[in-house]
C-alpha atoms as a PDB file:
ATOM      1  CA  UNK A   1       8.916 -33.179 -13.789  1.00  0.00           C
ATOM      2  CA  UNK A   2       9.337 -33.040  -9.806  1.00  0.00           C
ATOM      3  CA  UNK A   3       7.408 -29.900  -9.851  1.00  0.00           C
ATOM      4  CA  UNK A   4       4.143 -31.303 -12.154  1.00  0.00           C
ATOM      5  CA  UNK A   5       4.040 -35.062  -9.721  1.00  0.00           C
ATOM      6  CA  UNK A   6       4.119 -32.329  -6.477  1.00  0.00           C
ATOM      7  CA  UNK A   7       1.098 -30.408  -7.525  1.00  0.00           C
ATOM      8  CA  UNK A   8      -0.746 -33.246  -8.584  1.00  0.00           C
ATOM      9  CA  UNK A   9      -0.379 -35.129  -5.455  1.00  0.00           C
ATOM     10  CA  UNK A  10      -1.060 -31.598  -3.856  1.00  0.00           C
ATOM     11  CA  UNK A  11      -3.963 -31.617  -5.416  1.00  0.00           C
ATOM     12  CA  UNK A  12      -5.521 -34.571  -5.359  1.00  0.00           C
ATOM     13  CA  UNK A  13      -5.022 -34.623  -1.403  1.00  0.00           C
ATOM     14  CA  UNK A  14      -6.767 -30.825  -0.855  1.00  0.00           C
ATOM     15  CA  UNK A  15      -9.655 -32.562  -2.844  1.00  0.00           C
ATOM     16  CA  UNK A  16      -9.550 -35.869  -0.809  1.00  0.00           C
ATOM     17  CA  UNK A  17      -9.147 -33.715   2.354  1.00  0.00           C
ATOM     18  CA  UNK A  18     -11.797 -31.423   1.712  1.00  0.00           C
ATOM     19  CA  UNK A  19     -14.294 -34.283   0.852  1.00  0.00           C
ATOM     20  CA  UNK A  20     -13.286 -36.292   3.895  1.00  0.00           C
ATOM     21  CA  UNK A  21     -13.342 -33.554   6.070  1.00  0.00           C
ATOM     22  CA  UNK A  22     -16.809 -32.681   4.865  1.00  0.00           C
ATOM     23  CA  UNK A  23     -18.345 -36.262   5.280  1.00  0.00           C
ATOM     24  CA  UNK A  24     -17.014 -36.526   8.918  1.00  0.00           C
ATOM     25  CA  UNK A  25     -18.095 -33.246   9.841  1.00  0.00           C
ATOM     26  CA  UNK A  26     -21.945 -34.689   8.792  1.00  0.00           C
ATOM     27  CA  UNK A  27     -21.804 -37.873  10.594  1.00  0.00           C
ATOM     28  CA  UNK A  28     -20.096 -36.074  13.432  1.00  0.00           C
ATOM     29  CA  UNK A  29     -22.493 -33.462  14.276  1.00  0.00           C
ATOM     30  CA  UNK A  30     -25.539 -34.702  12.594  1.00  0.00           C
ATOM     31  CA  UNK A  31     -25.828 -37.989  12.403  1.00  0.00           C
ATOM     32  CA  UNK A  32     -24.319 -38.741  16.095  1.00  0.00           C
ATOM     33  CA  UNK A  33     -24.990 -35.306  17.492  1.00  0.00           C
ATOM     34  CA  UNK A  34     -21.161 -34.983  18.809  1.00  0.00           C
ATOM     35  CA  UNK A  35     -18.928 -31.806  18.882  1.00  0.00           C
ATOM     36  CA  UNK A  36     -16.486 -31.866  15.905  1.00  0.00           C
ATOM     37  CA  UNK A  37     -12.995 -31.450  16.282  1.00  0.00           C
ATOM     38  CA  UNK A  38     -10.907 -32.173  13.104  1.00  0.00           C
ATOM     39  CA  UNK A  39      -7.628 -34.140  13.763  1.00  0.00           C
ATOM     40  CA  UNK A  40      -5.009 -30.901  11.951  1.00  0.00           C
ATOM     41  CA  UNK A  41      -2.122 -33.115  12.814  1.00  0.00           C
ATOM     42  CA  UNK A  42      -3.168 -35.701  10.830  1.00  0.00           C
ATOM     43  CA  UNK A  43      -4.625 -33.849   8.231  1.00  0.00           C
ATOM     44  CA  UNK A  44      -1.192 -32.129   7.613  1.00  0.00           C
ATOM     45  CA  UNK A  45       0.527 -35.855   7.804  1.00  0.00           C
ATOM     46  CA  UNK A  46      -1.703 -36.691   5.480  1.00  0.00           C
ATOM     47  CA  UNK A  47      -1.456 -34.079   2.577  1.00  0.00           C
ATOM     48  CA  UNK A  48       2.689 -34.489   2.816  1.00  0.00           C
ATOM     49  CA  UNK A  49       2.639 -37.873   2.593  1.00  0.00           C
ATOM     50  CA  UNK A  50      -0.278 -38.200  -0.459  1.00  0.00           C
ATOM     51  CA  UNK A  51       1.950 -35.647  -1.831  1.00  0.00           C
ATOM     52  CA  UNK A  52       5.517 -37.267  -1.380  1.00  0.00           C
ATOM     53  CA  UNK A  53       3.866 -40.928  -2.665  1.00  0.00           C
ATOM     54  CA  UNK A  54       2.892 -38.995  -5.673  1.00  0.00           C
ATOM     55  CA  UNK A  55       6.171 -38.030  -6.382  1.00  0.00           C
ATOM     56  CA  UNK A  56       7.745 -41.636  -5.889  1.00  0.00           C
ATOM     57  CA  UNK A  57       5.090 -43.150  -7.893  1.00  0.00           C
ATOM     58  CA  UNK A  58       5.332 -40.917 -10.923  1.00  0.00           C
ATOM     59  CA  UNK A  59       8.641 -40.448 -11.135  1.00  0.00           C
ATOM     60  CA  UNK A  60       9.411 -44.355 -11.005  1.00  0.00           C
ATOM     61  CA  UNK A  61       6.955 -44.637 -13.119  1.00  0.00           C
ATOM     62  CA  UNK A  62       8.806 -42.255 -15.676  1.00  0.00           C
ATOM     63  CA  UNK A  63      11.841 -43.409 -14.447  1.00  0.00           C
ATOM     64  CA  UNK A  64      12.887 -45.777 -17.939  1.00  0.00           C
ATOM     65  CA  UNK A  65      11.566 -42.548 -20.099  1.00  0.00           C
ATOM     66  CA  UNK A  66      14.048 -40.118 -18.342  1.00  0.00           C
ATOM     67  CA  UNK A  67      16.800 -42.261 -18.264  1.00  0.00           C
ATOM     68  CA  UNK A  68      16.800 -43.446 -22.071  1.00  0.00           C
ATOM     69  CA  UNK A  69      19.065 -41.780 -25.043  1.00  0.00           C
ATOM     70  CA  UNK A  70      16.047 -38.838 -26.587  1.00  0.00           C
ATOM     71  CA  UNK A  71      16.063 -40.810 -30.069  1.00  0.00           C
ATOM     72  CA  UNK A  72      15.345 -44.383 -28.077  1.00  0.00           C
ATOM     73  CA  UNK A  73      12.349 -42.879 -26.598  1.00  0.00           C
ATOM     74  CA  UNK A  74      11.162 -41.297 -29.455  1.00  0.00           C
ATOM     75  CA  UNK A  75      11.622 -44.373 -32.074  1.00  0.00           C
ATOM     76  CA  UNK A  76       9.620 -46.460 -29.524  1.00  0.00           C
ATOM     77  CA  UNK A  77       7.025 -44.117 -28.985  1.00  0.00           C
END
């Protein structure tokens, strides 16, 4: 369950990180002709935590489903 949350939040921060990364690099050096110098630090900071708030989220979110007797969920489902 962990494992599925993680690559999801993995995910969807490469993809916001790769778009972001992409947009600043065109306003950067073509729109206001500076010299680009992507912030890694924050980047990485970034990614961890997208990926760790992925994980809290989902598995609170799950958290009434994995805690409940098999035949409750399934009855109520």
């Amino acid at each position: 369950m962990v494992c599925e949350y993680a690559l999801l939040g993995l995910a969807t921060a490469l993809v916001a990180m790769t778009l972001g990364l992409a947009g600043g690099w065109f306003v950067t050096t073509q729109i206001l002709e500076f010299e680009w110098q992507p912030p890694l630090g924050l980047l990485a900071a970034t990614v961890a935590l997208g990926t760790v708030a992925t994980i809290g989220f989902g598995l609170a979110g799950a958290w009434s489903v994995l805690s409940a007797r098999p035949n409750a969920a399934l009855r109520s489902a």
